[in-house]
PDB file of N, CA and C in Angstrom:
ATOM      1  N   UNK A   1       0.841  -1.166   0.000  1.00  0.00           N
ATOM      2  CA  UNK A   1       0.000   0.000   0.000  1.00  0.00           C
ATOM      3  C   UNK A   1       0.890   1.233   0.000  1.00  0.00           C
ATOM      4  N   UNK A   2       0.668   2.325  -1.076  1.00  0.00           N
ATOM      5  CA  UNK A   2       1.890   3.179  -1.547  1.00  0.00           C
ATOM      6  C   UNK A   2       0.637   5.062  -1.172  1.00  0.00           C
ATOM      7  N   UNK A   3       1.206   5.238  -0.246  1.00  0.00           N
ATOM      8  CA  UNK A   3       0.346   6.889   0.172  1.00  0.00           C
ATOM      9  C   UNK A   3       1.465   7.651  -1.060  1.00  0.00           C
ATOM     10  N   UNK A   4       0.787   8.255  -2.079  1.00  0.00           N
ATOM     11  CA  UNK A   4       1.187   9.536  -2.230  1.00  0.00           C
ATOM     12  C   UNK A   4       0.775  10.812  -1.984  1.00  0.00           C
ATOM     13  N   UNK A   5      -0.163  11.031  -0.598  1.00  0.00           N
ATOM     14  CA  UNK A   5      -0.587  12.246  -0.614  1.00  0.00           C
ATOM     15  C   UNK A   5       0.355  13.445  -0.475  1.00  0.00           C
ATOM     16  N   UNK A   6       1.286  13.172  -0.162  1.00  0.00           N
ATOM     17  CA  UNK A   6       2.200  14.218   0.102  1.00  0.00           C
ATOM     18  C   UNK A   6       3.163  14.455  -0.898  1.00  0.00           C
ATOM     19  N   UNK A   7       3.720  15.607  -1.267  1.00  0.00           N
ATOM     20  CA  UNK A   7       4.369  15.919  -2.195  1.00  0.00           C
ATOM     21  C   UNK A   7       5.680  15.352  -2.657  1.00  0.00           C
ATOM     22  N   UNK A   8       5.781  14.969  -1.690  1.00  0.00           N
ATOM     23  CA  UNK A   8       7.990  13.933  -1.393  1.00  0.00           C
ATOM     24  C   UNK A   8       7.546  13.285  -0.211  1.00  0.00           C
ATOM     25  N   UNK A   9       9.156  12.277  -0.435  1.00  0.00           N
ATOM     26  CA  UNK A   9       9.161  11.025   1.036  1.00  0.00           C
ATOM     27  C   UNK A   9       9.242  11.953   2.008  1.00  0.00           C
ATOM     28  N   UNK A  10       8.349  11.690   2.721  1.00  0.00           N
ATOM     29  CA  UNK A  10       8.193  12.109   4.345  1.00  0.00           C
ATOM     30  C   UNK A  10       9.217  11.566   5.079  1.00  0.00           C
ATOM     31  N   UNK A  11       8.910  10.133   4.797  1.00  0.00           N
ATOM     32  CA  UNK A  11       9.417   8.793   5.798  1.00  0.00           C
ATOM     33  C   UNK A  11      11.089   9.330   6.034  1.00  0.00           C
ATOM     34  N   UNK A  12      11.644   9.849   5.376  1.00  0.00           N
ATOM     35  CA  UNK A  12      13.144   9.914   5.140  1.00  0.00           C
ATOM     36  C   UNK A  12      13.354  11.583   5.773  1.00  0.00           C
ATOM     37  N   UNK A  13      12.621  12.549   5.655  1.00  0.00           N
ATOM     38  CA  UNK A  13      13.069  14.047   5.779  1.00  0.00           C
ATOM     39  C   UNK A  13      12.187  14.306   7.175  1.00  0.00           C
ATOM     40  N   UNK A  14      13.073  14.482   7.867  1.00  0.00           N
ATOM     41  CA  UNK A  14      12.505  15.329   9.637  1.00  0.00           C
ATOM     42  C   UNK A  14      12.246  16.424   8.976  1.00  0.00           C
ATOM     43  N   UNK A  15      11.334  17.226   9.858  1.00  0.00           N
ATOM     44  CA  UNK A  15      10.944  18.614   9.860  1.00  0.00           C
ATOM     45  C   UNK A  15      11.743  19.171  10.304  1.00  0.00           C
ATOM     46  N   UNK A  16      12.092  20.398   9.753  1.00  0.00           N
ATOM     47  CA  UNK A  16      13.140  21.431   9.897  1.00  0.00           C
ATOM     48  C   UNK A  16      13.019  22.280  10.648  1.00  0.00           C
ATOM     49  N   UNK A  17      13.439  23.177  11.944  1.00  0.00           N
ATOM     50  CA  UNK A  17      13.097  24.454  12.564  1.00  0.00           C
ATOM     51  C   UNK A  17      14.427  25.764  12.092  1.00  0.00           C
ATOM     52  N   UNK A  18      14.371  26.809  11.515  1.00  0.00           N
ATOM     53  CA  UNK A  18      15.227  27.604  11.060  1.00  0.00           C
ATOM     54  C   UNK A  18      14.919  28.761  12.158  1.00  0.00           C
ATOM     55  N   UNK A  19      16.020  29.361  12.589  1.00  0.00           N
ATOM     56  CA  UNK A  19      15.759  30.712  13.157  1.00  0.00           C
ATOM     57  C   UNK A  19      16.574  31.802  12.237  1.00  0.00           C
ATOM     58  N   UNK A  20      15.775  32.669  11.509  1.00  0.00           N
ATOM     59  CA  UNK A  20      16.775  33.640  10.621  1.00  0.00           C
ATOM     60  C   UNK A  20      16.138  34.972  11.219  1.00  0.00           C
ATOM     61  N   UNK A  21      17.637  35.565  11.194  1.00  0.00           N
ATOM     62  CA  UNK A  21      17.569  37.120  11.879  1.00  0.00           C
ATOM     63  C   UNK A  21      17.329  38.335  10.716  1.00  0.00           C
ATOM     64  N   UNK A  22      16.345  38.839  10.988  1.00  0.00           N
ATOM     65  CA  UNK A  22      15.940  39.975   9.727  1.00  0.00           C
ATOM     66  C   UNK A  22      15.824  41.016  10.721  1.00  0.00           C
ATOM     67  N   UNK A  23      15.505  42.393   9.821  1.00  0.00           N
ATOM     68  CA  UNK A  23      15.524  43.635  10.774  1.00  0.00           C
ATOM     69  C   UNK A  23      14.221  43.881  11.644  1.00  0.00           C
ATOM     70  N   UNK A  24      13.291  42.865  11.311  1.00  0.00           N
ATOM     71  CA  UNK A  24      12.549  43.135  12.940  1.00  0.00           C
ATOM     72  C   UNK A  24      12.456  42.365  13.645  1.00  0.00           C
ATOM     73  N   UNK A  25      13.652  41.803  13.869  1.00  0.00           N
ATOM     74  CA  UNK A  25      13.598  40.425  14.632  1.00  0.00           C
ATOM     75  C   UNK A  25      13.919  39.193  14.448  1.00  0.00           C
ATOM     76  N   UNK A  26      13.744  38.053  14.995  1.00  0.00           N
ATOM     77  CA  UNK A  26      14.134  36.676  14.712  1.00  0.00           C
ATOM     78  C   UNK A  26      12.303  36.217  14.267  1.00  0.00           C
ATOM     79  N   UNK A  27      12.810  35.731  13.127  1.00  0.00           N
ATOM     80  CA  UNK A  27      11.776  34.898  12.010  1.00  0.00           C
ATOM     81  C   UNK A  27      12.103  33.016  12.491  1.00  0.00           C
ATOM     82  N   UNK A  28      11.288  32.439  12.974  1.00  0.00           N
ATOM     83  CA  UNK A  28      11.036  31.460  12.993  1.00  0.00           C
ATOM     84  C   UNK A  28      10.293  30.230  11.405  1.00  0.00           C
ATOM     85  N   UNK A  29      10.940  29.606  11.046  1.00  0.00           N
ATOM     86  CA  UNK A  29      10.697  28.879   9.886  1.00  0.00           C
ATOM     87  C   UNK A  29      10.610  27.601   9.805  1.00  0.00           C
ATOM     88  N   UNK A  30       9.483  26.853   9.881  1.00  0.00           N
ATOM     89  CA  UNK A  30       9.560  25.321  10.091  1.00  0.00           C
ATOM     90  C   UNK A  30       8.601  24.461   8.720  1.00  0.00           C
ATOM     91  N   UNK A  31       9.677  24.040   8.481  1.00  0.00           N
ATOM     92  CA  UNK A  31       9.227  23.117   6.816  1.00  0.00           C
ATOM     93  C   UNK A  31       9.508  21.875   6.769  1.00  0.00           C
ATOM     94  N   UNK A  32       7.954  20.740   6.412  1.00  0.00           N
ATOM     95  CA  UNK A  32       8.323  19.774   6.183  1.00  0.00           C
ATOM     96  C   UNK A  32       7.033  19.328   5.268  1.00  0.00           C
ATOM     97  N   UNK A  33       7.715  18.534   4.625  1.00  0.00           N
ATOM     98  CA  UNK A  33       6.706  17.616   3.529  1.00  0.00           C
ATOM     99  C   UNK A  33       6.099  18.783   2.385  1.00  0.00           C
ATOM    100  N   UNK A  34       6.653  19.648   2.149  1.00  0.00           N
ATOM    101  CA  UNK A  34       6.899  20.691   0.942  1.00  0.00           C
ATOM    102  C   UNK A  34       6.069  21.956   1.724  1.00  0.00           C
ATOM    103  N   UNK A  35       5.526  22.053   2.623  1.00  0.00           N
ATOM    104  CA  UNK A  35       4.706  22.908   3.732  1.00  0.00           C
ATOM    105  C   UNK A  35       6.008  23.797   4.261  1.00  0.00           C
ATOM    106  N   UNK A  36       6.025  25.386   4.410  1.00  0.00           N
ATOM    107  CA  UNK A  36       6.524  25.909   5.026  1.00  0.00           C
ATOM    108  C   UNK A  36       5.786  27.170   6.072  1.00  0.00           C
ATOM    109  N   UNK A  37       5.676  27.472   6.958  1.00  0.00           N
ATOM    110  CA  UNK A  37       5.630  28.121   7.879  1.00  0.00           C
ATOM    111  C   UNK A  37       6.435  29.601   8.575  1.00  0.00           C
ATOM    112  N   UNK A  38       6.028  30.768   8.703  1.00  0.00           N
ATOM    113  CA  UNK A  38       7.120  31.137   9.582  1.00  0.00           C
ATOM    114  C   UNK A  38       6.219  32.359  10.793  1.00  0.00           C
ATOM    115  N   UNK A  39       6.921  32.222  11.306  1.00  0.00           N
ATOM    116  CA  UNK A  39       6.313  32.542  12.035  1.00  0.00           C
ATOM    117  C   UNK A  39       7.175  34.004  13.283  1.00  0.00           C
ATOM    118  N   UNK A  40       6.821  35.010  13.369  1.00  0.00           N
ATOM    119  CA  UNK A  40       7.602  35.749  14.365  1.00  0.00           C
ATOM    120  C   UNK A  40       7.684  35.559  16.038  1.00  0.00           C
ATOM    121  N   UNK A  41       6.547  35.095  16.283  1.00  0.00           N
ATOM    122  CA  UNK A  41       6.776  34.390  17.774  1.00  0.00           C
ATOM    123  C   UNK A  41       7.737  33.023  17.938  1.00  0.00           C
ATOM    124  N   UNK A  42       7.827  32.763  18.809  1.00  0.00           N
ATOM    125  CA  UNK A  42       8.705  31.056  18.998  1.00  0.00           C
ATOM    126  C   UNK A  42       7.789  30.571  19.114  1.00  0.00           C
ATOM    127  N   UNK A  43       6.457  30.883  20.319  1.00  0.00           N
ATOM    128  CA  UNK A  43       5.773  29.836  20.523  1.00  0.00           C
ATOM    129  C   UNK A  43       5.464  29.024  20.152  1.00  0.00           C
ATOM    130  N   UNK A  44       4.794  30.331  18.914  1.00  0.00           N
ATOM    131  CA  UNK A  44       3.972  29.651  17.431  1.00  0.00           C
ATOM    132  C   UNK A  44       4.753  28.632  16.645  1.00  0.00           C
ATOM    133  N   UNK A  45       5.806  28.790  16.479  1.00  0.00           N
ATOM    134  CA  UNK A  45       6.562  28.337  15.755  1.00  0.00           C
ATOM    135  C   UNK A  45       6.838  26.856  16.184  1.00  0.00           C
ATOM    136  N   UNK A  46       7.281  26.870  17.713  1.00  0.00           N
ATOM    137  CA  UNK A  46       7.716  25.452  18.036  1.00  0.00           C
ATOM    138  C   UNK A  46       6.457  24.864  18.674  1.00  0.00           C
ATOM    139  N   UNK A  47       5.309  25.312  18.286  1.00  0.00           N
ATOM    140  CA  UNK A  47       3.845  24.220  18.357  1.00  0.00           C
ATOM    141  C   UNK A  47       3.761  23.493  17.382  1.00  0.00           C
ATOM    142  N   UNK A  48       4.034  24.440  16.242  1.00  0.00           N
ATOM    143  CA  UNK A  48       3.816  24.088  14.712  1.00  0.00           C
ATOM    144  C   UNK A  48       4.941  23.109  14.684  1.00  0.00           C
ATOM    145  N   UNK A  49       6.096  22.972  15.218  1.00  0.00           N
ATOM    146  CA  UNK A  49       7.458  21.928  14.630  1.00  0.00           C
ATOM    147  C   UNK A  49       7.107  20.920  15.073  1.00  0.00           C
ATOM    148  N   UNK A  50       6.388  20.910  16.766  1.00  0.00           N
ATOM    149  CA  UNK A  50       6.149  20.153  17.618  1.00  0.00           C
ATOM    150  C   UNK A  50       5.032  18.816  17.052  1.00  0.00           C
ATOM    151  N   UNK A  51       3.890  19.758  16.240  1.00  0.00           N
ATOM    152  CA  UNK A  51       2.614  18.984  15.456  1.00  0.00           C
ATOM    153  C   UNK A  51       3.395  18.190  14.636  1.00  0.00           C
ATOM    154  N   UNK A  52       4.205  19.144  13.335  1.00  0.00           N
ATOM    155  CA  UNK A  52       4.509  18.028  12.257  1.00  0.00           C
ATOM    156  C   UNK A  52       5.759  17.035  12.319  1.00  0.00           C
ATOM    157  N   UNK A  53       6.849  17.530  13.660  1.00  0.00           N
ATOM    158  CA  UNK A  53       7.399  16.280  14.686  1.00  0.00           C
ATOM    159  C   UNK A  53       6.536  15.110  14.861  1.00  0.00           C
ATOM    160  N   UNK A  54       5.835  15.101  15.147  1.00  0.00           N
ATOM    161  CA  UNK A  54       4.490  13.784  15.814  1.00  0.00           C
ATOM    162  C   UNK A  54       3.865  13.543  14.327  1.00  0.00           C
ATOM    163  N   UNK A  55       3.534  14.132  13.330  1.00  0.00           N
ATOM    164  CA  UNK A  55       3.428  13.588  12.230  1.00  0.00           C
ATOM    165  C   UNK A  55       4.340  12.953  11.424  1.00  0.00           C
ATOM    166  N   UNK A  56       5.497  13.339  11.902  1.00  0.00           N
ATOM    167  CA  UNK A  56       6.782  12.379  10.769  1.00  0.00           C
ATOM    168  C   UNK A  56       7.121  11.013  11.580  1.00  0.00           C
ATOM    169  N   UNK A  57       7.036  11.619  12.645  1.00  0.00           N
ATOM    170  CA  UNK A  57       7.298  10.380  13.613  1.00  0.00           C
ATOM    171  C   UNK A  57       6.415   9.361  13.243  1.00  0.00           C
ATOM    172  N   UNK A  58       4.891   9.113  13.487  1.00  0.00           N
ATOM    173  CA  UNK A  58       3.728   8.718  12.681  1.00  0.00           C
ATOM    174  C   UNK A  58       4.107   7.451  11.972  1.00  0.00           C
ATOM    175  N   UNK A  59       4.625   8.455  10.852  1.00  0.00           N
ATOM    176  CA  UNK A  59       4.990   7.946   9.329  1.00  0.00           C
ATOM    177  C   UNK A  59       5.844   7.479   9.124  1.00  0.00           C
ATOM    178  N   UNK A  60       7.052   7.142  10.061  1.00  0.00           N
ATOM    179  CA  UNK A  60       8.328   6.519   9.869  1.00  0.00           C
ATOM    180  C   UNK A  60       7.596   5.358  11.042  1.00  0.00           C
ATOM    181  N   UNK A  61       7.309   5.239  11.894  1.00  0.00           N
ATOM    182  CA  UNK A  61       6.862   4.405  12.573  1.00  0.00           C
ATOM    183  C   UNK A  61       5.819   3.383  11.201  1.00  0.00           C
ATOM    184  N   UNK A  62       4.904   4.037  10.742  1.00  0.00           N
ATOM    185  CA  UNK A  62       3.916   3.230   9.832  1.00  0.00           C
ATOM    186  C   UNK A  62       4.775   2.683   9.048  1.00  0.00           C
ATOM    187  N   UNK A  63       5.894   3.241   8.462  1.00  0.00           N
ATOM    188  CA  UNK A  63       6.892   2.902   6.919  1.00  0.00           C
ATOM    189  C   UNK A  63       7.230   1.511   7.405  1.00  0.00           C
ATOM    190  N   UNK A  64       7.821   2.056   8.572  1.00  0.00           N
ATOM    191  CA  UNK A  64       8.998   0.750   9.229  1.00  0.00           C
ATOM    192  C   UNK A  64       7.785  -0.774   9.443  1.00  0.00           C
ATOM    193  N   UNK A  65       6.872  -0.422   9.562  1.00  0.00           N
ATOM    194  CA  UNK A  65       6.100  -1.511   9.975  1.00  0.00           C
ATOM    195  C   UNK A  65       5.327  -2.171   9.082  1.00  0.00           C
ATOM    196  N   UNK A  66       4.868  -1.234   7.773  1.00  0.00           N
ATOM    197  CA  UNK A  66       4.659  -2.091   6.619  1.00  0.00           C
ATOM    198  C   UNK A  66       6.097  -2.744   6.120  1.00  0.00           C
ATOM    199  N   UNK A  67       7.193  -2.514   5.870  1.00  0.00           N
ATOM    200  CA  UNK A  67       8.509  -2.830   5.089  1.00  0.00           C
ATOM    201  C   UNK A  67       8.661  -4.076   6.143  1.00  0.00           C
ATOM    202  N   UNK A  68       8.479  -3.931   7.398  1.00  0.00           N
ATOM    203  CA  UNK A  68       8.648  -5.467   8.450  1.00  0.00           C
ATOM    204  C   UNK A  68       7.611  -6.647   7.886  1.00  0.00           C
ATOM    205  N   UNK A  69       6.425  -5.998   8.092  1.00  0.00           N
ATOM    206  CA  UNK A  69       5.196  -7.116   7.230  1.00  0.00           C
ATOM    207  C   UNK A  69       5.108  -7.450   6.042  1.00  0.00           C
ATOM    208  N   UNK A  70       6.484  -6.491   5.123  1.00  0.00           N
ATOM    209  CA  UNK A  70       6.194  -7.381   3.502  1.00  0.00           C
ATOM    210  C   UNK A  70       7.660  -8.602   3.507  1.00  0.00           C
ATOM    211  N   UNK A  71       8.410  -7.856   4.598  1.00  0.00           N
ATOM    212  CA  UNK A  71       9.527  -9.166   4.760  1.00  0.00           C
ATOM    213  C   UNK A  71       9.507 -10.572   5.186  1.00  0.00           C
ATOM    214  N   UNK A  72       8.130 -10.186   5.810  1.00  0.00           N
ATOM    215  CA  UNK A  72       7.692 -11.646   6.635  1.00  0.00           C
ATOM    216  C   UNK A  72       6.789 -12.023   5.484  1.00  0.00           C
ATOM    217  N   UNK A  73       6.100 -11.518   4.622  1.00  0.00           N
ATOM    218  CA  UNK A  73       5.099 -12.580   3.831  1.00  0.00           C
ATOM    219  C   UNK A  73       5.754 -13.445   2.857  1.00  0.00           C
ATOM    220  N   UNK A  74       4.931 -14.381   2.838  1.00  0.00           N
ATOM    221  CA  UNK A  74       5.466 -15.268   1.506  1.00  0.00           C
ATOM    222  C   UNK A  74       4.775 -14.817  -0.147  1.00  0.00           C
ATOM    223  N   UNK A  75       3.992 -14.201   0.513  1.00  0.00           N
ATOM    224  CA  UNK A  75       3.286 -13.948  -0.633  1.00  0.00           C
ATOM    225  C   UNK A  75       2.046 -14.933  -1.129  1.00  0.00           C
ATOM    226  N   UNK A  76       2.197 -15.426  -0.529  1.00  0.00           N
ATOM    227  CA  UNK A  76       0.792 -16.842  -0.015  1.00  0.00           C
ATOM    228  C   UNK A  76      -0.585 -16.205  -0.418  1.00  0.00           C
ATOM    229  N   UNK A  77      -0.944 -15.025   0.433  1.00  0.00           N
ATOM    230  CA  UNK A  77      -2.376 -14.536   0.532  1.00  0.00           C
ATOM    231  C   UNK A  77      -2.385 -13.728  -0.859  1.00  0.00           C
ATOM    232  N   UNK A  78      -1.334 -12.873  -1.422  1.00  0.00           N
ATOM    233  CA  UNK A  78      -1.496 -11.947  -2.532  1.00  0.00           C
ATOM    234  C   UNK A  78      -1.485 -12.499  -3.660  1.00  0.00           C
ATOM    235  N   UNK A  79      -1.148 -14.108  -3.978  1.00  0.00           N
ATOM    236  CA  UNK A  79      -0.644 -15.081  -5.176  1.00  0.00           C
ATOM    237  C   UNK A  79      -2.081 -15.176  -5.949  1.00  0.00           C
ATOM    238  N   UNK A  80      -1.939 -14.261  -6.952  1.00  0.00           N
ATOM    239  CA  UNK A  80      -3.346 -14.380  -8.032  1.00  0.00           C
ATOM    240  C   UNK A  80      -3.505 -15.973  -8.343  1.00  0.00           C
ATOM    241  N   UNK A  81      -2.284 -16.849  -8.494  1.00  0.00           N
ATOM    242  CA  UNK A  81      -2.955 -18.006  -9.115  1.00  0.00           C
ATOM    243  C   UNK A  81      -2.892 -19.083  -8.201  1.00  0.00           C
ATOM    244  N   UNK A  82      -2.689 -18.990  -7.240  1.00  0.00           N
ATOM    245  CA  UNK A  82      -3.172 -20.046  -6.228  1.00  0.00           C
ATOM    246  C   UNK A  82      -4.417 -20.641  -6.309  1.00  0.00           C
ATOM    247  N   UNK A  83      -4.190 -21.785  -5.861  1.00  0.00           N
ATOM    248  CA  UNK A  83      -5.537 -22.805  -6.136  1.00  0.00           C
ATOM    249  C   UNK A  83      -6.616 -22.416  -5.468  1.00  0.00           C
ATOM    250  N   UNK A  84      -7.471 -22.123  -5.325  1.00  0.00           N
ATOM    251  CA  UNK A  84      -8.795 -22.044  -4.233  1.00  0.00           C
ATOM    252  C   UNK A  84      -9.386 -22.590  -3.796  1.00  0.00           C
ATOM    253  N   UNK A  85      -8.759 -24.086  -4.129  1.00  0.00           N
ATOM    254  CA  UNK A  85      -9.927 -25.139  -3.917  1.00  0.00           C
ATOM    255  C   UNK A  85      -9.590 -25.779  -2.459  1.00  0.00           C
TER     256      UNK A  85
END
């Protein structure tokens, strides 16, 4: 089972937190899964890293656990020409 809802591999890229200094301040910037954010508070910013943290996490947890369950099959149940009888 292959998700492409998202724009690129998730499973492989952590979410990013950037702090860049501009002239009114420190700009907070957090990008993942082609989504970027920025934000001038921290708060805001490290709620938002914090959410799509727990979403990548998620998804590397799900990856790892389908790629475990296709190592263990034989392929028994998915075999179009197996007998049925």
């Amino acid at each position: 089972m292959e998700n492409n809802a998202l724009p690129q591999n998730t499973d492989n890229t952590a979410p990013i937190l950037d702090v860049i200094e501009t002239k009114y301040g420190k700009l907070y910037r957090v990008t993942y899964a082609g989504m970027t954010r920025e934000h001038y508070q921290e708060w805001q910013a490290n709620c938002w890293y914090e959410q799509v943290l727990e979403m990548w996490r998620h998804r590397v947890k799900l990856s790892a656990c389908q790629q475990y369950l296709a190592s263990q099959s034989n392929g028994y149940c998915n075999d179009p020409l197996r007998d049925k009888t």
